[in-house]
Protein backbone atom coordinates (compact mmCIF):
# COMPACT_ATOMS: atom_id res chain seq x y z
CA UNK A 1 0.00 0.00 0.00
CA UNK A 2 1.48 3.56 -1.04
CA UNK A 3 1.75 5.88 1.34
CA UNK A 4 0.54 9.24 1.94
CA UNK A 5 3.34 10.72 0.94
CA UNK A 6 3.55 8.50 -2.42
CA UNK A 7 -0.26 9.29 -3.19
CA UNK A 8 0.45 13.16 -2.67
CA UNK A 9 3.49 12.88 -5.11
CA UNK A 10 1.51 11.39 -7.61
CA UNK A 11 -1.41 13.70 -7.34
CA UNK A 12 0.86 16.65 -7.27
CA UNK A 13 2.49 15.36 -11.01
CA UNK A 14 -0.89 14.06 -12.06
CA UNK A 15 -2.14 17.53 -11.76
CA UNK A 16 -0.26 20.44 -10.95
CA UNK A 17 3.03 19.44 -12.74
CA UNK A 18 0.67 18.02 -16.14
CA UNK A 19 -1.27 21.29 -16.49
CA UNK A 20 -0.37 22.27 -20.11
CA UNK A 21 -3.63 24.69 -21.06
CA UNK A 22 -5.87 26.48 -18.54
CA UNK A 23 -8.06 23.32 -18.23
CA UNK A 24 -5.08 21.87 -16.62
CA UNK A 25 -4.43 24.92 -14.49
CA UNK A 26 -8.15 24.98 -12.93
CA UNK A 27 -7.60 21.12 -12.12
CA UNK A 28 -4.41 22.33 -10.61
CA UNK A 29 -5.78 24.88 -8.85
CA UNK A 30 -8.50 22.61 -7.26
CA UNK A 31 -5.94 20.15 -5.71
CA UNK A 32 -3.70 22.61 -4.03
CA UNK A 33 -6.81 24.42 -2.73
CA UNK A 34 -8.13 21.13 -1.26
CA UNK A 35 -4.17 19.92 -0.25
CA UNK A 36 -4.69 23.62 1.28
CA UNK A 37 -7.87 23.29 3.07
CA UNK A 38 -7.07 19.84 4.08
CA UNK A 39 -4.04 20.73 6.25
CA UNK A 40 -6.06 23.02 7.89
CA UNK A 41 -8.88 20.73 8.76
CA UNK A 42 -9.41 19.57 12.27
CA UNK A 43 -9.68 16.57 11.51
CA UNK A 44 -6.95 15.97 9.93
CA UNK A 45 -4.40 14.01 11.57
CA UNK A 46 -1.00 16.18 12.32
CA UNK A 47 1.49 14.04 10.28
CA UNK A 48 -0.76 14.26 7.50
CA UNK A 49 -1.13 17.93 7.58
CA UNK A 50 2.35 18.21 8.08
CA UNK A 51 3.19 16.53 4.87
CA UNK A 52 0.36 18.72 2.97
CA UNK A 53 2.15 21.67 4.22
CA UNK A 54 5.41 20.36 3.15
CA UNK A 55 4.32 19.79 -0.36
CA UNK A 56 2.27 23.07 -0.69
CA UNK A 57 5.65 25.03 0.30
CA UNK A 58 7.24 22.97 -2.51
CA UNK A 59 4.77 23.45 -4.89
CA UNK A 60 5.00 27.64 -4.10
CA UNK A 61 8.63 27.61 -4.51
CA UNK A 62 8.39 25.64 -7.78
CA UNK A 63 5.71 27.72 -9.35
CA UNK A 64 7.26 30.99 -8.27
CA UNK A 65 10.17 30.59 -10.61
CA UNK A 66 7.70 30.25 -13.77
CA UNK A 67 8.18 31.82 -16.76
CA UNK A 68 6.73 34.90 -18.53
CA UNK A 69 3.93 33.10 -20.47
CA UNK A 70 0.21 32.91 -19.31
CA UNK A 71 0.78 29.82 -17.32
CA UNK A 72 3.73 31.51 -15.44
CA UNK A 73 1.28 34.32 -14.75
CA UNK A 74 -1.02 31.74 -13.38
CA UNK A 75 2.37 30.19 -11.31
CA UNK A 76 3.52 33.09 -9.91
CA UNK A 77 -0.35 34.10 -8.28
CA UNK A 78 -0.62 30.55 -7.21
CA UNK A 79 2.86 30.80 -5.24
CA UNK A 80 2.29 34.37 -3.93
CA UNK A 81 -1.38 32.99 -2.62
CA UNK A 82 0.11 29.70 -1.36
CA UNK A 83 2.72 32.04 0.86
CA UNK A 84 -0.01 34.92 2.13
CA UNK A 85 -1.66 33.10 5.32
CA UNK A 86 -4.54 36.01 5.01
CA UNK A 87 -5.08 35.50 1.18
CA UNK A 88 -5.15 32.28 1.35
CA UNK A 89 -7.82 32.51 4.35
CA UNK A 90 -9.91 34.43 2.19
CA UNK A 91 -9.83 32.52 -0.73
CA UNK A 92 -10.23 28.99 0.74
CA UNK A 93 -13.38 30.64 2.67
CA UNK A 94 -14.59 31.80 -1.36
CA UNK A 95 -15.22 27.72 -2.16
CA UNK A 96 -18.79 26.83 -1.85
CA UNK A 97 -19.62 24.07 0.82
CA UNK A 98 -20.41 20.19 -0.49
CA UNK A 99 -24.04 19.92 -0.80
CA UNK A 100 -25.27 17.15 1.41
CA UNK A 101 -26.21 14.05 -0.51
CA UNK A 102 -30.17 13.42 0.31
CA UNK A 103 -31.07 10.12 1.24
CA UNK A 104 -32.41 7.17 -0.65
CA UNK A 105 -32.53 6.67 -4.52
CA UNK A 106 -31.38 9.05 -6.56
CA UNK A 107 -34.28 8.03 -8.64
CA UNK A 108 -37.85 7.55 -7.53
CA UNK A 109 -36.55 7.88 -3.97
CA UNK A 110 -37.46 5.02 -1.23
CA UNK A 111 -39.79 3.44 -2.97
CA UNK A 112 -39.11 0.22 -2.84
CA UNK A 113 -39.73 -1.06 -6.35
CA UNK A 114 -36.70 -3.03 -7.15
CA UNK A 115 -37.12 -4.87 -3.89
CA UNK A 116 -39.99 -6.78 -5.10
């Protein structure tokens, strides 16, 4: 079984070191904003938010020495947010909440009809 550390390598290259258009920069921008609120969750354990913040400060000091193109536009913001504790505050407290899944069917509800 990988790790944690393993699966957050793999996510970071999967994602934030892929992104070749801005499709692959929103998808990027996604995962470190939920690496980002992760390590800040309560309930995450303290090793594993310890290895989040590890890889976010990695992930800042790669993407602040982008390039002059859009996407190192895009890397420099993403590295300037990832070191401001107050922007990022604000702009992990912009993401709308997960709606809460209702229960039963997502078709026809409980009504029972398959259980005949």
């Amino acid at each position: 079984m990988p790790g944690v550390d393993t699966l957050l390598d793999r996510l970071i290259a999967a994602t934030v070191a892929a992104r070749r258009d801005a499709v692959g920069r929103r998808v990027a921008y996604r995962t470190i904003m939920t690496l980002a609120a992760t390590a800040r969750d309560d309930a995450t354990s303290p090793d594993v938010a310890a290895l989040l913040s590890d890889r976010l400060r990695g992930i800042a000091t790669r993407l602040a020495k982008a390039g002059s193109d859009e996407d190192g536009a895009w890397s420099r913001h993403v590295a300037l947010l990832l070191t401001d504790e107050d922007r990022l505050t604000r702009e992990l407290d912009k993401r709308r909440a997960v709606p809460t899944i209702p229960p039963g069917m997502p078709i026809g509800g409980d009504t029972g009809w398959f259980d005949d």
